[in-house]
N, C-alpha and C. Protein backbone atom coordinates (compact mmCIF):
# COMPACT_ATOMS: atom_id res chain seq x y z
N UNK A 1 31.25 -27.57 8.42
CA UNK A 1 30.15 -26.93 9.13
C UNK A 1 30.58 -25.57 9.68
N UNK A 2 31.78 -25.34 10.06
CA UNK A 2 32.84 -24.56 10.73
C UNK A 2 32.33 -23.23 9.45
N UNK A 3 32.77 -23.81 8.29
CA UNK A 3 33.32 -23.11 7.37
C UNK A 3 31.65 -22.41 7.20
N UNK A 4 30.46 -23.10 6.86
CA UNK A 4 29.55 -23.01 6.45
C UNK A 4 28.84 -21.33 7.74
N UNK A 5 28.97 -21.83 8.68
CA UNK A 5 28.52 -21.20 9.56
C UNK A 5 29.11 -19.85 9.77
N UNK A 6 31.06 -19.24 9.56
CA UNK A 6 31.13 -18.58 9.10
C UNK A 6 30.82 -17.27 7.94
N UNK A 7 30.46 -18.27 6.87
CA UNK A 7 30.44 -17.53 6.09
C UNK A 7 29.00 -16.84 6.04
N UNK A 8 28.00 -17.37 6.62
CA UNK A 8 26.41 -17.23 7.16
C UNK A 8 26.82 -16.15 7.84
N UNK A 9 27.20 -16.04 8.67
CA UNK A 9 27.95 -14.95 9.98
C UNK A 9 28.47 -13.51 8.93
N UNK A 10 29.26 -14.32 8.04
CA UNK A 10 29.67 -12.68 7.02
C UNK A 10 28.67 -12.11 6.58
N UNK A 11 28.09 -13.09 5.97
CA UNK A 11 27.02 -12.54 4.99
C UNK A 11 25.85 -11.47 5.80
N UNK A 12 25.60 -11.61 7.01
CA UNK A 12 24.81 -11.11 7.92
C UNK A 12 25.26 -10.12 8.12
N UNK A 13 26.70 -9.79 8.16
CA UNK A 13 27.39 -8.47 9.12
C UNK A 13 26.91 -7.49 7.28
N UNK A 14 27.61 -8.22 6.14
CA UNK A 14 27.49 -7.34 5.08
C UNK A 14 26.19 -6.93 4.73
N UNK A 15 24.63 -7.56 5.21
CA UNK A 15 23.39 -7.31 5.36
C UNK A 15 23.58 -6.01 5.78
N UNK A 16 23.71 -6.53 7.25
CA UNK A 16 23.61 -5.62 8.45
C UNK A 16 24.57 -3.92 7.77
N UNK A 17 25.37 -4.17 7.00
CA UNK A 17 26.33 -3.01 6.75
C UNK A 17 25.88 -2.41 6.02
N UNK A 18 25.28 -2.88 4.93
CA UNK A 18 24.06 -2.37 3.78
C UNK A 18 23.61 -1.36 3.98
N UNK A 19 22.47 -2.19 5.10
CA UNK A 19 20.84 -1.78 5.72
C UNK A 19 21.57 -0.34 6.16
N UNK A 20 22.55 -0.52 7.21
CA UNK A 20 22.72 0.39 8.43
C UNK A 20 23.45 1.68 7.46
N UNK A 21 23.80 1.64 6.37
CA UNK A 21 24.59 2.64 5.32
C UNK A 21 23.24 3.60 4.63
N UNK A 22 21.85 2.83 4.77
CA UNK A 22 20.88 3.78 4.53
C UNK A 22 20.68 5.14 5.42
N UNK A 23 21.38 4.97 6.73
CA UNK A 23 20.76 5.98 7.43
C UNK A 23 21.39 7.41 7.37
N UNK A 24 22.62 6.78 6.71
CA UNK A 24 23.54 8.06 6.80
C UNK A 24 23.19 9.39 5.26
N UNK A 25 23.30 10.32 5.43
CA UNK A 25 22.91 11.42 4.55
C UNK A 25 23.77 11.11 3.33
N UNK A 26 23.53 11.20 2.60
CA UNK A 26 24.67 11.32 0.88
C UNK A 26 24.16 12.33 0.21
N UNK A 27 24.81 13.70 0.37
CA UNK A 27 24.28 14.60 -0.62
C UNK A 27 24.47 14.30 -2.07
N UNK A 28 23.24 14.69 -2.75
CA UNK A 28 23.05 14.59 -4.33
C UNK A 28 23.37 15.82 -5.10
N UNK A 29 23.89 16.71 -5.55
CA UNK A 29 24.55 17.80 -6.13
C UNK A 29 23.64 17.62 -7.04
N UNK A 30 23.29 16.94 -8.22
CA UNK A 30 23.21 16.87 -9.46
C UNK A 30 21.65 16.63 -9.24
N UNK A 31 20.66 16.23 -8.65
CA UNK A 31 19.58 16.44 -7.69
C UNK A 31 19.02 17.46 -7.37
N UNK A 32 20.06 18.36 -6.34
CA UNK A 32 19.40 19.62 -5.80
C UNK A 32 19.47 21.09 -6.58
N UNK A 33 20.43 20.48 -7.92
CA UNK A 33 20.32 21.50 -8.77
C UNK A 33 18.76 21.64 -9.38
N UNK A 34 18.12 20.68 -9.70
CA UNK A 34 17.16 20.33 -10.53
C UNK A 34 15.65 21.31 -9.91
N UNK A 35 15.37 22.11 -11.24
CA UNK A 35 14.07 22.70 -10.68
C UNK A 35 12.93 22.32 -11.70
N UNK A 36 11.62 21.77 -11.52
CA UNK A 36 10.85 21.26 -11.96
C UNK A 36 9.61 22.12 -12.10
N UNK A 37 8.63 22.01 -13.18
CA UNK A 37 7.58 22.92 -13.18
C UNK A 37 6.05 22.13 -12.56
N UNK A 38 5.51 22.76 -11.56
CA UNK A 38 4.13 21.88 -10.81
C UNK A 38 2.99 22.22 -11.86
N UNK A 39 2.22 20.65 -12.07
CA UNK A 39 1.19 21.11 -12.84
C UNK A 39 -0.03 21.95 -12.17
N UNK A 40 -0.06 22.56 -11.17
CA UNK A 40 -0.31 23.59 -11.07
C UNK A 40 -0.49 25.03 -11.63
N UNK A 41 1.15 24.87 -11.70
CA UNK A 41 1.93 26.41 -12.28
C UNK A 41 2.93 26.47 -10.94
N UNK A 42 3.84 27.44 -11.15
CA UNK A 42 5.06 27.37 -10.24
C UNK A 42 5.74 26.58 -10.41
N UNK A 43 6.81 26.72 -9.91
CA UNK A 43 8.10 25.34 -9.57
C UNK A 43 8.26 25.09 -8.29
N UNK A 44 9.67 24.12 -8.29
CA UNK A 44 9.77 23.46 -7.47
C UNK A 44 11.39 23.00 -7.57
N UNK A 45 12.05 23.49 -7.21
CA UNK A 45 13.97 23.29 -6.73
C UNK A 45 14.05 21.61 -5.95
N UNK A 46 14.23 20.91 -6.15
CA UNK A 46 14.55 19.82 -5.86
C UNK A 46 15.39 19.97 -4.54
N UNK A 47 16.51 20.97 -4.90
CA UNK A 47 17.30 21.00 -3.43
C UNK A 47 16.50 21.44 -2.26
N UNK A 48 15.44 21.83 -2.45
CA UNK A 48 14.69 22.17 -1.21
C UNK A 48 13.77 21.21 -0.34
N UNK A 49 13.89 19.82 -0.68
CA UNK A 49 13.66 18.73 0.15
C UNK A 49 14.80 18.65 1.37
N UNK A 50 15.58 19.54 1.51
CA UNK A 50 16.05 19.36 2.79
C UNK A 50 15.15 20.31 3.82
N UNK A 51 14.13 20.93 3.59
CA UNK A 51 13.22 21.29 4.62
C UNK A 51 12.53 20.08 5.29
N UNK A 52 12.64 19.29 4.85
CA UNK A 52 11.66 17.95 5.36
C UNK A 52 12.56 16.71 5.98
N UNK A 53 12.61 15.83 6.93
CA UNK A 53 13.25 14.84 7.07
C UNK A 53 13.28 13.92 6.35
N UNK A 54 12.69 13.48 5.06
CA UNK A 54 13.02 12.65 4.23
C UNK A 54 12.10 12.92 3.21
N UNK A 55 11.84 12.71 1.60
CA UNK A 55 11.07 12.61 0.85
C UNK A 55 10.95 11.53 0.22
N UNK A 56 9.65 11.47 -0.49
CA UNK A 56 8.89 10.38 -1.50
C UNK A 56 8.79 10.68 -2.69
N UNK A 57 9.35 10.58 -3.43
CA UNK A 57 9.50 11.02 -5.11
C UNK A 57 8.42 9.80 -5.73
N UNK A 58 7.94 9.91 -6.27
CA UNK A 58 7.01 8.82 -7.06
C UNK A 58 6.99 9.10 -8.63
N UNK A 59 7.52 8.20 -9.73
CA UNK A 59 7.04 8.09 -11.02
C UNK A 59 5.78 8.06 -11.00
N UNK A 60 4.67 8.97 -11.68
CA UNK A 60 3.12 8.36 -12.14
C UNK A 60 3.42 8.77 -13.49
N UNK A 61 2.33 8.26 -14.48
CA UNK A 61 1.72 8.05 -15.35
C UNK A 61 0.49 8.79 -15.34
N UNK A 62 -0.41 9.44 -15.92
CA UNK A 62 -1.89 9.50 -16.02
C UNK A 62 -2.55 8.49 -16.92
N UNK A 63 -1.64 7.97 -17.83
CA UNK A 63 -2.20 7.28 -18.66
C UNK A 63 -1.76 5.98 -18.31
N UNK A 64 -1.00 5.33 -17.08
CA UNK A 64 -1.16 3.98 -16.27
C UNK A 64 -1.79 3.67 -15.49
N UNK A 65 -2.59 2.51 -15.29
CA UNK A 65 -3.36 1.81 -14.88
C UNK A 65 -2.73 1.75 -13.69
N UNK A 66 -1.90 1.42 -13.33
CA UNK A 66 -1.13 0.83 -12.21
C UNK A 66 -0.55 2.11 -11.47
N UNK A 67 -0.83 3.63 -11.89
CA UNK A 67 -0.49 4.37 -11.66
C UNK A 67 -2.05 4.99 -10.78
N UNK A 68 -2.56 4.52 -11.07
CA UNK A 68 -4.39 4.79 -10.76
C UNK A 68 -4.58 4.00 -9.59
N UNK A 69 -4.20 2.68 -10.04
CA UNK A 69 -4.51 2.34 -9.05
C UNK A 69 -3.62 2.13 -7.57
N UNK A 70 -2.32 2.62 -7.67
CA UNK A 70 -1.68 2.79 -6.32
C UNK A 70 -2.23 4.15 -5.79
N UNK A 71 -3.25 5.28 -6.31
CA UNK A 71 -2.89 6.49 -5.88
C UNK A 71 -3.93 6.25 -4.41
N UNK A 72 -4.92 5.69 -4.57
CA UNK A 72 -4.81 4.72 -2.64
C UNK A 72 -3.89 5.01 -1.78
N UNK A 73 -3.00 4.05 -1.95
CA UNK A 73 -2.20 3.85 -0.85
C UNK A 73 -1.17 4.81 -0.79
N UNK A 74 -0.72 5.42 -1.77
CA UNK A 74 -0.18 6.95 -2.31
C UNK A 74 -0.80 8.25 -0.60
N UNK A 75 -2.20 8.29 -0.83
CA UNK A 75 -2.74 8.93 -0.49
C UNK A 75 -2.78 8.63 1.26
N UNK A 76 -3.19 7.26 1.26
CA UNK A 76 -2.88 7.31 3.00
C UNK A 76 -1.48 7.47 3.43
N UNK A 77 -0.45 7.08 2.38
CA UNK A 77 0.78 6.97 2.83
C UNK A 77 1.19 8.34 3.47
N UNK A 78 0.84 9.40 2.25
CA UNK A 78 1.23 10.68 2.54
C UNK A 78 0.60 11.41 4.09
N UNK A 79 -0.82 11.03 3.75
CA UNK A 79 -1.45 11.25 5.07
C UNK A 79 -0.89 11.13 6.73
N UNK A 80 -0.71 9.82 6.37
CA UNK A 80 0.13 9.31 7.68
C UNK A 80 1.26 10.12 7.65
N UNK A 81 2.01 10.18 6.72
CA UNK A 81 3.10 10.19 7.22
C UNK A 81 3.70 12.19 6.94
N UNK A 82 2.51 13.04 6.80
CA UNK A 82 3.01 14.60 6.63
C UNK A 82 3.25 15.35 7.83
N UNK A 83 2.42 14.65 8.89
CA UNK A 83 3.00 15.24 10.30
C UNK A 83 4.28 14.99 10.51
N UNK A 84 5.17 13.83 10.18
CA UNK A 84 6.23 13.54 10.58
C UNK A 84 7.10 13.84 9.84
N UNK A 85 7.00 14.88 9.02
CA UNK A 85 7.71 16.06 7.99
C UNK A 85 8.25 15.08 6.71
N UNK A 86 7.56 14.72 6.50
CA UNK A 86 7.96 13.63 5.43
C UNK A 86 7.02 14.28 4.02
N UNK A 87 8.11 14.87 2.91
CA UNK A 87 7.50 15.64 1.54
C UNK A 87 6.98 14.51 0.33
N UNK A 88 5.97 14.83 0.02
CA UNK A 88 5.30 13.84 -0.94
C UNK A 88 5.64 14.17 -2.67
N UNK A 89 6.52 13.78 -3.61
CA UNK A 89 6.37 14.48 -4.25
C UNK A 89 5.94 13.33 -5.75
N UNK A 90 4.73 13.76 -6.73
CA UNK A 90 4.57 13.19 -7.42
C UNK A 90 5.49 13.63 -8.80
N UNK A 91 5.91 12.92 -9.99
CA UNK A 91 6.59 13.02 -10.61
C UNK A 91 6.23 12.66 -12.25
N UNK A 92 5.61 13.51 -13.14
CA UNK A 92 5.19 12.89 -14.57
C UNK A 92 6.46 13.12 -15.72
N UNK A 93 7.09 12.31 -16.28
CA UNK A 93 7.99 12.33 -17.25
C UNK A 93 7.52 12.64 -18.25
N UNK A 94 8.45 13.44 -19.33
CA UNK A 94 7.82 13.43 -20.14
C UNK A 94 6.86 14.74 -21.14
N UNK A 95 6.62 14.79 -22.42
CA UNK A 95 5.44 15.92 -23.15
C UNK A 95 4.65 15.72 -23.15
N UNK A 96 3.86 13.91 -22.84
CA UNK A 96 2.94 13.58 -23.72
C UNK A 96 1.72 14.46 -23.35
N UNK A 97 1.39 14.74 -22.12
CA UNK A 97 0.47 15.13 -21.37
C UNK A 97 0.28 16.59 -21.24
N UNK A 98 -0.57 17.60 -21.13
CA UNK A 98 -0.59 19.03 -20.94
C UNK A 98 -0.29 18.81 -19.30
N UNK A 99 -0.15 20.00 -18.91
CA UNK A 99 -0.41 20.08 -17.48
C UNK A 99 -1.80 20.10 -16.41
N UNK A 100 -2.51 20.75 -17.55
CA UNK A 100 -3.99 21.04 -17.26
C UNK A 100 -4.40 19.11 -17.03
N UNK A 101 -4.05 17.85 -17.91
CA UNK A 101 -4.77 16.39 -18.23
C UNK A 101 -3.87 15.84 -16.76
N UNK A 102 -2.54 16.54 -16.31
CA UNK A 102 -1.89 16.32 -14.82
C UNK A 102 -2.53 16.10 -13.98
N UNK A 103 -2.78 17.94 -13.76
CA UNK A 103 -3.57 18.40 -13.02
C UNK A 103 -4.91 17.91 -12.53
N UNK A 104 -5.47 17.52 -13.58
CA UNK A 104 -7.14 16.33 -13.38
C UNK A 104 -7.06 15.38 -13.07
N UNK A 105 -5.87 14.42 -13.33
CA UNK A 105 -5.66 13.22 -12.76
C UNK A 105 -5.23 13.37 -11.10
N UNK A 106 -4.40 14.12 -10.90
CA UNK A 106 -4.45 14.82 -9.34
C UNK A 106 -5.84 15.00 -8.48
N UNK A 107 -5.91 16.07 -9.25
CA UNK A 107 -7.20 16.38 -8.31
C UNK A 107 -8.57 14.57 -8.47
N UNK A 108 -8.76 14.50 -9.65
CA UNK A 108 -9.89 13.26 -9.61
C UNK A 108 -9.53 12.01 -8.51
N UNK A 109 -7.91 11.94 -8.44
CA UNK A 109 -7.84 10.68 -7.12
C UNK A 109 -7.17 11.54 -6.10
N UNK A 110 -7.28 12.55 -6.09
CA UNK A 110 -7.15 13.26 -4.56
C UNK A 110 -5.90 13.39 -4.12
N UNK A 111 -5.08 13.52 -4.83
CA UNK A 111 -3.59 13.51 -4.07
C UNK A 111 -3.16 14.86 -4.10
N UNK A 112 -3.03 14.86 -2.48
CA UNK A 112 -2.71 16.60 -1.58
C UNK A 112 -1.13 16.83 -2.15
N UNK A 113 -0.71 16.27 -2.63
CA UNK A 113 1.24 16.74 -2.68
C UNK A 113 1.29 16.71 -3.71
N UNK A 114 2.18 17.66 -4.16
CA UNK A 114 2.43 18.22 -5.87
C UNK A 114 2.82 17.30 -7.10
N UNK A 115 2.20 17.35 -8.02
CA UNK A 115 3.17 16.81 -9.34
C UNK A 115 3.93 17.81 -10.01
N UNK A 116 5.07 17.05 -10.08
CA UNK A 116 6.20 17.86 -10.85
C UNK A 116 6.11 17.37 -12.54
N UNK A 117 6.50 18.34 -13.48
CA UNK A 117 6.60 17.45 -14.66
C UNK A 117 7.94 17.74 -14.86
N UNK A 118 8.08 16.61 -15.37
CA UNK A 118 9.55 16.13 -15.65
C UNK A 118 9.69 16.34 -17.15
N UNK A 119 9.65 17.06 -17.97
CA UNK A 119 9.50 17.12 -19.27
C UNK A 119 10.78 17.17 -20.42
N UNK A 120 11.52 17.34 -19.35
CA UNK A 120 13.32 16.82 -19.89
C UNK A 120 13.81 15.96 -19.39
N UNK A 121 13.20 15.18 -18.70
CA UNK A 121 13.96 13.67 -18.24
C UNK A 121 14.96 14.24 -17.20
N UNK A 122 15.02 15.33 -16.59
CA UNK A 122 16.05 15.41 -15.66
C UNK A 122 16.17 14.99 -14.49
N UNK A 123 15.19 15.13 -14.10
CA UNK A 123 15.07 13.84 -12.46
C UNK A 123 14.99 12.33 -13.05
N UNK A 124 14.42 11.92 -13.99
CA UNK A 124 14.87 10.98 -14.68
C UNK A 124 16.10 10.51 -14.85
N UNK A 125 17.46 11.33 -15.22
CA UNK A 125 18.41 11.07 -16.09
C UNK A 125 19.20 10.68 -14.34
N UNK A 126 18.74 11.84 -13.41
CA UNK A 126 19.64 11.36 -12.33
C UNK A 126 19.36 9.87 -11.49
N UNK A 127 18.00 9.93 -10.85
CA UNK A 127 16.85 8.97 -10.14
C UNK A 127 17.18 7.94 -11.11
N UNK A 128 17.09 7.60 -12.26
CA UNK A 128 17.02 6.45 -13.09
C UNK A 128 16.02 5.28 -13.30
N UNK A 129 14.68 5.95 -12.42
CA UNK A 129 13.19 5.13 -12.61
C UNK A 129 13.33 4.39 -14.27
N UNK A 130 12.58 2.66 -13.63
CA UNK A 130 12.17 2.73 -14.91
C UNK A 130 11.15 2.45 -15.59
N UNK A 131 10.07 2.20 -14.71
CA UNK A 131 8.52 2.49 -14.60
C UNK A 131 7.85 3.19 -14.06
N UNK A 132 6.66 3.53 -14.27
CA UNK A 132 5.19 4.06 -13.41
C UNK A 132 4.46 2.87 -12.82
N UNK A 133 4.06 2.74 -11.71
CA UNK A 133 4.77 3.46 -10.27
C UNK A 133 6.16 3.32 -9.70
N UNK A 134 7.19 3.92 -9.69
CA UNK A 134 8.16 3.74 -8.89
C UNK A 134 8.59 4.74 -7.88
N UNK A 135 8.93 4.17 -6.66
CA UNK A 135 9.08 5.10 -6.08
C UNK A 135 10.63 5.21 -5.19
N UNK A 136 11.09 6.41 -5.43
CA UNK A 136 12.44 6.91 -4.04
C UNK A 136 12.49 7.84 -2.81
N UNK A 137 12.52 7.10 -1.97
CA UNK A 137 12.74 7.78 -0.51
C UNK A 137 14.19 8.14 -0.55
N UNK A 138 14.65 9.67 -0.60
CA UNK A 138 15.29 10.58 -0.34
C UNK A 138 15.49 10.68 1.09
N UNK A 139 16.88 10.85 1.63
CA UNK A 139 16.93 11.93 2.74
C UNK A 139 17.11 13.42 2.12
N UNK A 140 17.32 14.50 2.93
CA UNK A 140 17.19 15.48 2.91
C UNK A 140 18.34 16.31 1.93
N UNK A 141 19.36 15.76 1.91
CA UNK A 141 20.08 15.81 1.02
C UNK A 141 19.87 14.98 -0.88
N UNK A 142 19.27 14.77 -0.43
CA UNK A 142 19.00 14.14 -1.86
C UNK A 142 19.37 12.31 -2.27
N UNK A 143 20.01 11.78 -1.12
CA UNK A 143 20.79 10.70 -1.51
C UNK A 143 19.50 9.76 -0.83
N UNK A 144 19.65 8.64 -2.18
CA UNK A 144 18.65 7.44 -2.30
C UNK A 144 18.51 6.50 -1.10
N UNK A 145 17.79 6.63 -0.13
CA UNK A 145 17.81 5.54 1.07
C UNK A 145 16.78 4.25 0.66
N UNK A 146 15.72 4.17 -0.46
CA UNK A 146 14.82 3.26 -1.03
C UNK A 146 14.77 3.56 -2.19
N UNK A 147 14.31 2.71 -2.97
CA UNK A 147 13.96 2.70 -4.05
C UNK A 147 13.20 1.52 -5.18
N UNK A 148 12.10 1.78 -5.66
CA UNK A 148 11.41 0.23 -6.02
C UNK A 148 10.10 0.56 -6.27
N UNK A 149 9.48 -0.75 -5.47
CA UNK A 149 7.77 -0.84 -5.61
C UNK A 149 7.49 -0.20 -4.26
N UNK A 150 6.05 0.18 -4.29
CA UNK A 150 5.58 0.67 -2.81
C UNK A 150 5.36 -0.63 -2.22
N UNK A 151 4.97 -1.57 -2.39
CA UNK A 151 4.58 -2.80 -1.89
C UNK A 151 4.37 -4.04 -2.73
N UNK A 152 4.33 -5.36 -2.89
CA UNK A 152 4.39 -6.37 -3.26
C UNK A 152 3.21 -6.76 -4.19
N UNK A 153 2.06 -6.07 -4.03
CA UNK A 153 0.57 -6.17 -4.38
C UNK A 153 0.73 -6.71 -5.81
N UNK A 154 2.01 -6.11 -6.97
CA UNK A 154 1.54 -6.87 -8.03
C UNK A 154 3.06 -7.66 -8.40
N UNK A 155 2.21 -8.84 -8.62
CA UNK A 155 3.49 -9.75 -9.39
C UNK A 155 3.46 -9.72 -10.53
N UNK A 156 2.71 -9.49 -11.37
CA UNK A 156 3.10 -8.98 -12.60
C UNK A 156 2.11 -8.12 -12.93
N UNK A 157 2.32 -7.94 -14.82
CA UNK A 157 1.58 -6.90 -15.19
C UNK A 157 0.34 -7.89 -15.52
N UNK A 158 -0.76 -6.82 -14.96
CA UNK A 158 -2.22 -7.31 -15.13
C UNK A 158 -2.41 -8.69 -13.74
N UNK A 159 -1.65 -9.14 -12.90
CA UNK A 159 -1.40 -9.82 -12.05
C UNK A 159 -1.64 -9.21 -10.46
N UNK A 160 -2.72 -8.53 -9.35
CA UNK A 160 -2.37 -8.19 -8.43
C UNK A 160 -3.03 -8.83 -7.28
N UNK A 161 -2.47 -8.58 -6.34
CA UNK A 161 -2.73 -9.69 -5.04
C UNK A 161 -4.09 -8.43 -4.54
N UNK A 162 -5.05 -9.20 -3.55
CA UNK A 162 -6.04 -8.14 -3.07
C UNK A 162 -5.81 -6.99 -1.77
N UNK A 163 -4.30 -8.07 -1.02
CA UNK A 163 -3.70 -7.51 -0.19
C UNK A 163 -2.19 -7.77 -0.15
N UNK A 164 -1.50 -6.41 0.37
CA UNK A 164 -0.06 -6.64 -0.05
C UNK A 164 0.94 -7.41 1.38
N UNK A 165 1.44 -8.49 0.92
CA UNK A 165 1.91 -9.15 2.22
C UNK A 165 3.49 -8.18 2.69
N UNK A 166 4.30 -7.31 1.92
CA UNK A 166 5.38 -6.64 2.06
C UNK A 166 4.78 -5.18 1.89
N UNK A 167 4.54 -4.37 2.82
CA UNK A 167 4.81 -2.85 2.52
C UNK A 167 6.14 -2.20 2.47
N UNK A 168 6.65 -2.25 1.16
CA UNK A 168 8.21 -1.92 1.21
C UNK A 168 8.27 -0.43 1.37
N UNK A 169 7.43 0.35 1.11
CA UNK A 169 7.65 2.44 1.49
C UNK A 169 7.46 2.40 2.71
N UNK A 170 6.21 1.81 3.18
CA UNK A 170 5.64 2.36 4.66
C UNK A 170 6.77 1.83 5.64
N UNK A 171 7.50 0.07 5.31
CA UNK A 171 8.05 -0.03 6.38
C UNK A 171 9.23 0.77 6.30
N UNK A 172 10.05 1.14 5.10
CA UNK A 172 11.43 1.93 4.98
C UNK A 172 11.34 3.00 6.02
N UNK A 173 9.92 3.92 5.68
CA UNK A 173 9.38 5.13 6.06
C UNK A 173 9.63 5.09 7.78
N UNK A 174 8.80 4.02 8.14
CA UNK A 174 8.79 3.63 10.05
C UNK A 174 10.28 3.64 10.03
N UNK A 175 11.05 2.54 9.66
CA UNK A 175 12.56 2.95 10.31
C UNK A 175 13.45 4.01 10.09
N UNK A 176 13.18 4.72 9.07
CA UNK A 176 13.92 5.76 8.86
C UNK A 176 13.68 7.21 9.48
N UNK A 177 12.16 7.06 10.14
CA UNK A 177 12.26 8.20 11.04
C UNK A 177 12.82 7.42 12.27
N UNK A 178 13.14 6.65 12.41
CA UNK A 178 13.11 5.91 13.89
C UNK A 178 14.91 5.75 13.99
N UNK A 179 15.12 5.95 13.18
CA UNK A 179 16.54 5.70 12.50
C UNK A 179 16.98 4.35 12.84
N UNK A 180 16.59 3.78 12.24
CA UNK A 180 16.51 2.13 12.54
C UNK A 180 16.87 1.55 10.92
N UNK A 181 18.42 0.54 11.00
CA UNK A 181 18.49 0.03 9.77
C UNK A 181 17.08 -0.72 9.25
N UNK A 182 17.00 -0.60 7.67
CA UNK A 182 15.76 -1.65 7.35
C UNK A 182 16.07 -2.19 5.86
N UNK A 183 15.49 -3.07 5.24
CA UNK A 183 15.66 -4.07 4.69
C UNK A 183 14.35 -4.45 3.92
N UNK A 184 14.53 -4.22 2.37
CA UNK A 184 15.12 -4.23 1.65
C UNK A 184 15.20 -3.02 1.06
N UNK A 185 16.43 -2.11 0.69
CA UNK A 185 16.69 -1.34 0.24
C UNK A 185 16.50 -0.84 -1.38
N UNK A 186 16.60 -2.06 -1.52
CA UNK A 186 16.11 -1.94 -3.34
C UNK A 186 15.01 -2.75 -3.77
N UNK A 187 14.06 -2.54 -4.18
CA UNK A 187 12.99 -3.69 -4.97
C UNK A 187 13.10 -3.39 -6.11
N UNK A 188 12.30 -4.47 -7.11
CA UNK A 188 11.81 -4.39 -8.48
C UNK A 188 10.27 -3.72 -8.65
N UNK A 189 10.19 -2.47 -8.78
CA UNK A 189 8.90 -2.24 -9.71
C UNK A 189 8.47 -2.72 -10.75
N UNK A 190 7.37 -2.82 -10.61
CA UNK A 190 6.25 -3.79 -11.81
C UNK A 190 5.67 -2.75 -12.54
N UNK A 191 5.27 -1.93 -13.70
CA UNK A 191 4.95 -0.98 -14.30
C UNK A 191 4.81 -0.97 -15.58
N UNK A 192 4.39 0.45 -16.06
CA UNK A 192 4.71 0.75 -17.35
C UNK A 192 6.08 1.16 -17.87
N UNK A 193 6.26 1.10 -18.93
CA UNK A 193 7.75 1.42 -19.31
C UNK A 193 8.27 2.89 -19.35
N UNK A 194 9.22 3.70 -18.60
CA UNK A 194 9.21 5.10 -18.95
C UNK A 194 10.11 5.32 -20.20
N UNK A 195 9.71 5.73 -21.21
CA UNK A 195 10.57 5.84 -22.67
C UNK A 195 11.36 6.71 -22.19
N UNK A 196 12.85 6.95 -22.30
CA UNK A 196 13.49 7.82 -21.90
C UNK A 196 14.29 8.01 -23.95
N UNK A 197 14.27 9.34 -24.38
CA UNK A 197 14.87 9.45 -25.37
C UNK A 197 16.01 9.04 -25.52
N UNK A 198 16.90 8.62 -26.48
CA UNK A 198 17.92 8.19 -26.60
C UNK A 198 19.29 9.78 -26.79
């Protein structure tokens, strides 16, 4: 029992060591080199998310379903959370798409924060997404403090709950301005597949 109760006790401190290793900065070099083109027009330097206290990188799709339908909670997330200097950034991999078919999918579900296209896999090759929707909370330096699903809503593909019992972004988001370890640091995204060339 001795033994049992110990090792319960470790396992907690190495939790606890995890969680609490999110808060600290890890610059990304290979990250803040990276400059991306907005389907807009213009770019966008990756290293310049250290103007903000943390960012939201998001994989979308225009042509995923599941990419449509998170841009909801996408949208309040950002909302809530742009006063508290927190950068929204959307992310399309990939040729398949013009910028202009981006751009419409943006504007038609309303999302105020930029898409980047990723059209060489280079935030790809570093980030290592491997669906639409996935998303990484950045600190300011570039180093991964989350990474996963925004929330629990789907258990599988074509499978979604009507309400999500885990908000895994929003709660990361609350402790990490609060600087408060949090838990779980990594999830599984449920998605489409991002083809990455060989």
């Amino acid at each position: 029992m001795k033994k049992h109760l110990f090792g319960l006790f470790l396992a907690c401190l190495s939790l606890s060591a995890v969680a609490q290793a999110t808060l600290e900065w890890q610059e990304n070099p290979s990250l803040q080199r990276i400059r991306l083109k907005k389907s807009v027009g213009g770019s966008f330097k990756l290293g310049n998310i250290h103007m903000h206290a943390g960012a939201v990188v998001v994989f979308l799709s225009p042509e995923c379903p599941l990419s449509e339908t998170y841009t909801l909670a996408l949208r309040e997330l950002h909302s809530r959370y742009k006063e508290d200097q927190i950068g929204f950034y959307g992310v399309v991999p990939g040729k398949d798409l013009s910028p202009e078919a981006i751009e419409r999918f943006r504007t038609t579900y309303q999302l105020e924060f930029p898409i980047l296209l990723d059209s060489e896999y280079a935030l790809c090759k570093v980030l290592k997404p491997r669906v639409t929707p996935e998303v990484f909370l950045l600190d300011p330096w570039g180093g991964i403090k989350y990474r996963g699903a925004i929330d629990d809503r789907v258990e599988a593909l074509g499978k979604l709950k009507a309400i999500a019992s885990a908000e895994y972004l929003n709660e990361a988001l609350e402790k990490w301005l609060m600087t408060e370890p949090f838990w779980p640091i990594e999830t599984t995204a449920i998605g489409c597949l991002i083809e990455m060339p060989q």
